[in-house]
N, C-alpha and C. Protein backbone atom coordinates (compact mmCIF):
# COMPACT_ATOMS: atom_id res chain seq x y z
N UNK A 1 9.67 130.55 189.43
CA UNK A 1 8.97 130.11 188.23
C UNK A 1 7.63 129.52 188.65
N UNK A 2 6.31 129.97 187.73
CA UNK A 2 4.94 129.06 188.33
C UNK A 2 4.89 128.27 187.51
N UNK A 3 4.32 127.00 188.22
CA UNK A 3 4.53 125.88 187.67
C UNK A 3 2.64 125.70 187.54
N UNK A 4 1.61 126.56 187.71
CA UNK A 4 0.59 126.64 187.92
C UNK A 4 -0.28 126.13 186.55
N UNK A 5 0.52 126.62 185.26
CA UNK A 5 -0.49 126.35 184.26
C UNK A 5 0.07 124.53 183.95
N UNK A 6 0.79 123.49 184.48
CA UNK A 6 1.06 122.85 184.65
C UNK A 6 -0.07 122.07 184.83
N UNK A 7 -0.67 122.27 185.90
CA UNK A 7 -1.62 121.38 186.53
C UNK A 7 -2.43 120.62 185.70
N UNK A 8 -2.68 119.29 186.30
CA UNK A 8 -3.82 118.40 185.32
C UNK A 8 -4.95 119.26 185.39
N UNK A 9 -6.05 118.49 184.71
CA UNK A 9 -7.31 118.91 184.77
C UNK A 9 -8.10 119.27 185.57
N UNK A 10 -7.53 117.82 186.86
CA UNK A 10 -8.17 117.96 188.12
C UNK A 10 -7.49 118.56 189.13
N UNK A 11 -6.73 119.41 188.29
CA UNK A 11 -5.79 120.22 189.46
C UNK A 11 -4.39 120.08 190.25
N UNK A 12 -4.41 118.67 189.98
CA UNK A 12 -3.03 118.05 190.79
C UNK A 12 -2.10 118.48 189.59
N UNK A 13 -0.46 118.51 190.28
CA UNK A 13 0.27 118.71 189.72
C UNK A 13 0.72 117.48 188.76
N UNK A 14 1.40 117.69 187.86
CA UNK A 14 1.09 116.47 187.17
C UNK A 14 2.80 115.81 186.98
N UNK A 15 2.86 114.76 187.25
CA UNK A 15 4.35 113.92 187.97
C UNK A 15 5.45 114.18 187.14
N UNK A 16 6.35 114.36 188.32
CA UNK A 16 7.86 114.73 187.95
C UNK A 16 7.98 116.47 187.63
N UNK A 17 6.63 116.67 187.53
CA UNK A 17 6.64 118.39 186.86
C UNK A 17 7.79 119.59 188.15
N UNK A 18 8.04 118.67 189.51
CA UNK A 18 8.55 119.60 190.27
C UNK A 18 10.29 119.70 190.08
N UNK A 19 10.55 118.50 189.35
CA UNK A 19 11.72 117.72 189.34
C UNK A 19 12.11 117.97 187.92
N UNK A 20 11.11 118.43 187.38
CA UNK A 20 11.51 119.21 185.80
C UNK A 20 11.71 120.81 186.38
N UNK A 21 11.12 121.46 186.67
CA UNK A 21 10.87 122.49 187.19
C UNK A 21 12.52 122.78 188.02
N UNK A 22 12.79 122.02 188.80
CA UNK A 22 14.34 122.21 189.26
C UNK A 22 15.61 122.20 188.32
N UNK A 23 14.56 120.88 187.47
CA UNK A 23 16.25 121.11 186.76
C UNK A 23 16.46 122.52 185.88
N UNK A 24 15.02 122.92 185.34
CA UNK A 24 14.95 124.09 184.36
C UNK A 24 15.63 125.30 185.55
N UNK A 25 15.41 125.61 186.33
CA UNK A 25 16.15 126.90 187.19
C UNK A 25 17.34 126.47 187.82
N UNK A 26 17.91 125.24 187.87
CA UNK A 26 19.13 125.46 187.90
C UNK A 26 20.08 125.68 186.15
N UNK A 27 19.43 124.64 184.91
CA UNK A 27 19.88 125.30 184.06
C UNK A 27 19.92 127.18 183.84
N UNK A 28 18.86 127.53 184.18
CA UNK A 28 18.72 129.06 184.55
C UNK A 28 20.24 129.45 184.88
N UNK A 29 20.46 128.89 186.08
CA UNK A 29 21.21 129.79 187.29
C UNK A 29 22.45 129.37 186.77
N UNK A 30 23.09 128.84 186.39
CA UNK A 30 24.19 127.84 185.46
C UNK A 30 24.58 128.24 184.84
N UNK A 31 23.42 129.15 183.45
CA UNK A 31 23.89 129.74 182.14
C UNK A 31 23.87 130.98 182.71
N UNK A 32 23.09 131.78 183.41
CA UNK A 32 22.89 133.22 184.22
C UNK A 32 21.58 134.04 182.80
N UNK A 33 20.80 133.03 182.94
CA UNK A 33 20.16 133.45 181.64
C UNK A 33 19.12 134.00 182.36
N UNK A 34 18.81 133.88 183.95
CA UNK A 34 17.72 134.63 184.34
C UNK A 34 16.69 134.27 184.34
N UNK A 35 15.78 135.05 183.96
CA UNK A 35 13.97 135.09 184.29
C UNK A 35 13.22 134.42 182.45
N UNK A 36 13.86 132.95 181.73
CA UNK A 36 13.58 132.68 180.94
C UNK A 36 12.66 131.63 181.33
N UNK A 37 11.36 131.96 180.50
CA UNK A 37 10.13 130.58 180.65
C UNK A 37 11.05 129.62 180.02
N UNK A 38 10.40 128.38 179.93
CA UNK A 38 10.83 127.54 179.36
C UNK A 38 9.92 127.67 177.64
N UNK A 39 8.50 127.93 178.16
CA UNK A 39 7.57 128.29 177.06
C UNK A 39 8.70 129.61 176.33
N UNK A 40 9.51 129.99 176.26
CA UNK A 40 10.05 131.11 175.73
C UNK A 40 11.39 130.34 174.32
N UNK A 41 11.46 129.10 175.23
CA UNK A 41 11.94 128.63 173.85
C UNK A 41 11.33 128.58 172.72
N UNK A 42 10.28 128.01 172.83
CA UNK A 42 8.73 127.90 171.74
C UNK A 42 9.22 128.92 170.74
N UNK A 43 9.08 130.03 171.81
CA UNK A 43 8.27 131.14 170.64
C UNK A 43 9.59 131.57 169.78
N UNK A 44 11.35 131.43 170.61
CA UNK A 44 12.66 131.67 170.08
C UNK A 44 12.56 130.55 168.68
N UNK A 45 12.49 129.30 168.82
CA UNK A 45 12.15 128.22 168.05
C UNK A 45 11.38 128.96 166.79
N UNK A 46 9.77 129.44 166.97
CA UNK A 46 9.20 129.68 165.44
C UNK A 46 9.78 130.59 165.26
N UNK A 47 10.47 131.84 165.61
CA UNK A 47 10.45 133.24 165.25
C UNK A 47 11.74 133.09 164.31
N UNK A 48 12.63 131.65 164.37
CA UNK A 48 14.16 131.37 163.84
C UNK A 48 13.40 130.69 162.28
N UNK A 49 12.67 129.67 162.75
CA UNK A 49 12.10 129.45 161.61
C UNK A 49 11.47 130.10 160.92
N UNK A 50 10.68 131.30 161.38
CA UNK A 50 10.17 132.09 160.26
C UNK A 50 11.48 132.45 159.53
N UNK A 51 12.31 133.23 160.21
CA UNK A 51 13.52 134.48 159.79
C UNK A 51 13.89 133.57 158.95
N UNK A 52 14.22 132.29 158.90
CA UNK A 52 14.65 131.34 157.76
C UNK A 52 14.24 131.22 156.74
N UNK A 53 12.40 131.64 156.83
CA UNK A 53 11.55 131.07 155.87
C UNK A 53 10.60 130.39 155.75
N UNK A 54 10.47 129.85 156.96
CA UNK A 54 9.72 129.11 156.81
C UNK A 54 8.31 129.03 156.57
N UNK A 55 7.54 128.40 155.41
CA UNK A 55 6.02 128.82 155.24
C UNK A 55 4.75 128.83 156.33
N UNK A 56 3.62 129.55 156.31
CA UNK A 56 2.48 129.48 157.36
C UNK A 56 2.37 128.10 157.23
N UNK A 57 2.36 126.97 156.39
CA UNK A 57 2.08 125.38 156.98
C UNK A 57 3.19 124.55 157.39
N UNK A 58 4.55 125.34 157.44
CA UNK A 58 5.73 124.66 158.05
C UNK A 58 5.34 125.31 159.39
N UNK A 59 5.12 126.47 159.64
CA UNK A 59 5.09 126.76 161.37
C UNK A 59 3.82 126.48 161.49
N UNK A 60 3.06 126.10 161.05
CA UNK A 60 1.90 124.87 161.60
C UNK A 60 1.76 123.89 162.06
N UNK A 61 2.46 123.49 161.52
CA UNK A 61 3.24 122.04 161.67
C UNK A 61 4.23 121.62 162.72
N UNK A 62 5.37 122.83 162.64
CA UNK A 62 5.93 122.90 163.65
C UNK A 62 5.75 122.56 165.12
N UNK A 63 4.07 124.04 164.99
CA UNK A 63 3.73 124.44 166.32
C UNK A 63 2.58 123.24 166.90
N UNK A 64 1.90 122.81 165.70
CA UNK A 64 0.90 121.90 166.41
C UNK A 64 -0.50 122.57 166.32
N UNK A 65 -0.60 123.42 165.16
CA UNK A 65 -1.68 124.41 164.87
C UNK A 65 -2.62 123.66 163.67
N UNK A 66 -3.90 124.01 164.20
CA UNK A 66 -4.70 123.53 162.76
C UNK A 66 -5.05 124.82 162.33
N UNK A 67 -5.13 126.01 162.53
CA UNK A 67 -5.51 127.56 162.01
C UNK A 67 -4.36 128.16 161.65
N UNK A 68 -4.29 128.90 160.75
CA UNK A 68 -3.16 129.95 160.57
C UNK A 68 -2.86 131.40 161.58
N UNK A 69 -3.27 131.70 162.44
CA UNK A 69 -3.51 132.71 162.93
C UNK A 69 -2.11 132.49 163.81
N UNK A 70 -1.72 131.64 164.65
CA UNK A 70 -0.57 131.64 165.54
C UNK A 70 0.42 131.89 164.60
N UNK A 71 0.30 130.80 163.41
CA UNK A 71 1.72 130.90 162.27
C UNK A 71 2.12 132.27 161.98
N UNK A 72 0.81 133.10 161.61
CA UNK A 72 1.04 134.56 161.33
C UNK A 72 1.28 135.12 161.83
N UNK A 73 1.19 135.07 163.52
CA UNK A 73 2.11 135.82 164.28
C UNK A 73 3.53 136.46 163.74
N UNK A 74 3.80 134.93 163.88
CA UNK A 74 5.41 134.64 163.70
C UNK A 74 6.13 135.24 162.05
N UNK A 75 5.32 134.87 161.40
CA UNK A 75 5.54 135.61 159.59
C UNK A 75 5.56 136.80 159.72
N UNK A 76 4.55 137.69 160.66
CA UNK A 76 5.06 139.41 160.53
C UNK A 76 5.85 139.72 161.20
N UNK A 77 6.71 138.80 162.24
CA UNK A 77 7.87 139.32 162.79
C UNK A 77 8.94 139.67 162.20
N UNK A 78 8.73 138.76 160.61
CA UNK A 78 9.77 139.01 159.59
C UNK A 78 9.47 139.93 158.26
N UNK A 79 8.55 140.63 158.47
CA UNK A 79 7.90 141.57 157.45
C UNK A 79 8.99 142.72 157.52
N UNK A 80 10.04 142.86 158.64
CA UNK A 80 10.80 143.77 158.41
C UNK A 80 12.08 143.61 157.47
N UNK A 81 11.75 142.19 156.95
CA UNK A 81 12.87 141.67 155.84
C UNK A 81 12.39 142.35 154.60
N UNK A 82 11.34 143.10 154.30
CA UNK A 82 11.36 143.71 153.14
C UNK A 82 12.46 144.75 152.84
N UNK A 83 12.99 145.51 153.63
CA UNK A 83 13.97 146.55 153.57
C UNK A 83 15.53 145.79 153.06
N UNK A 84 15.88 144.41 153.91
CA UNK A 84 16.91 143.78 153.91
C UNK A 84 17.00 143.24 152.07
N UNK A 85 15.67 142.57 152.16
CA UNK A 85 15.39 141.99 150.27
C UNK A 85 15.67 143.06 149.99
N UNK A 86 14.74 144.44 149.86
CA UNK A 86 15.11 145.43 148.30
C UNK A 86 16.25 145.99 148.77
N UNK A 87 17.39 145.79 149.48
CA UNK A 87 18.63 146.23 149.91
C UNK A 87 19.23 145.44 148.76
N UNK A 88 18.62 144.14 148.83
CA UNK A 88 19.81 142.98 147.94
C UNK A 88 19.46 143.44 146.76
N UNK A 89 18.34 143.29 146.47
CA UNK A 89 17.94 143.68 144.74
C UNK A 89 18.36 144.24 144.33
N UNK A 90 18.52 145.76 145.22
CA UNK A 90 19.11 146.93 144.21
C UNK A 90 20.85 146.60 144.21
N UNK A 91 21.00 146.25 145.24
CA UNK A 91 22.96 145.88 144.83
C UNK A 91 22.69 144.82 143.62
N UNK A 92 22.55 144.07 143.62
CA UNK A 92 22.53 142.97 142.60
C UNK A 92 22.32 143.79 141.07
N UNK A 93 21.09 144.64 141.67
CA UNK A 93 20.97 145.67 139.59
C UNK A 93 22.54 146.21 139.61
N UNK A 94 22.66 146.70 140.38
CA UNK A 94 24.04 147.80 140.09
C UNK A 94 25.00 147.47 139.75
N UNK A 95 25.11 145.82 140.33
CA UNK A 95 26.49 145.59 139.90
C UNK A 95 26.46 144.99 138.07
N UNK A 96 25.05 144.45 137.59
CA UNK A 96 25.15 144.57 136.38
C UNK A 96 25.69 145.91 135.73
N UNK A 97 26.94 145.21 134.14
CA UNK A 97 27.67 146.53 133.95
C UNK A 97 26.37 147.11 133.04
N UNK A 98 26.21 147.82 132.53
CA UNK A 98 25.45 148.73 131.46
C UNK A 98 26.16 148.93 130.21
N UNK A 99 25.58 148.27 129.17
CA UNK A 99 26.27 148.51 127.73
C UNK A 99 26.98 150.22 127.26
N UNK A 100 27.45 150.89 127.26
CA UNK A 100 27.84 151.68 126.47
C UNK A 100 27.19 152.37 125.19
N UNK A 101 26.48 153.60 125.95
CA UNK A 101 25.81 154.09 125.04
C UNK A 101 26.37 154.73 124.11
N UNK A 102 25.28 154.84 122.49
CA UNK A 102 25.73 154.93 121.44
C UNK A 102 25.90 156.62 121.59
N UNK A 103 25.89 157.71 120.67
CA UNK A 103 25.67 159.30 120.23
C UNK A 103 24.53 159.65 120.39
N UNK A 104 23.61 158.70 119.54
CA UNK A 104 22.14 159.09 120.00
C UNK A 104 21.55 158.22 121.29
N UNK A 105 22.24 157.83 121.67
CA UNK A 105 21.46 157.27 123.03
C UNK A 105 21.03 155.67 123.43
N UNK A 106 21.89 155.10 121.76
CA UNK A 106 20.80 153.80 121.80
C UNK A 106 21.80 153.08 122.11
């Protein structure tokens, strides 16, 4: 794991970061979860909250964003819920019964 984008400003590593860094790859090696950033929770984190619902100023908020552009990432990951919604809609029409039409139709 690089611990590189870590670094302070002035370059030094910045304290305890090696001793975090251990404990995160032995949790790794523990669960057998592998080659997971830790930054990979982040993005598992908004992508749950979108799928939930959550609005572009809740994953703003969330994330620590003053622009919408990161939030929107995360909102078109769930643009494939349009198929799942008009899945529900149309069951929901169908199961309304339909009155019984008259001779002429009415």
């Amino acid at each position: 794991m690089s611990i590189s984008r870590f670094n302070s400003r002035a370059g030094a590593r910045a304290p305890g970061l090696d001793l975090a860094s251990r404990g995160w790859l032995r949790a790794l090696t523990a669960t057998g979860l592998g080659d997971v950033h830790f930054h990979d929770l982040r993005h598992t984190g908004n992508t749950l909250a979108a799928t939930g619902g959550a609005t572009t100023r809740e994953l703003m908020q969330r994330m620590g964003h003053s622009s919408v552009r990161a939030a929107l990432v995360y909102q078109h990951l769930v643009n494939g819920r349009d198929h799942e919604i008009a899945d529900y809609v149309d069951g929901q029409i169908r199961k309304v019964k339909r009155p019984p039409r008259g001779p002429s139709g009415t």
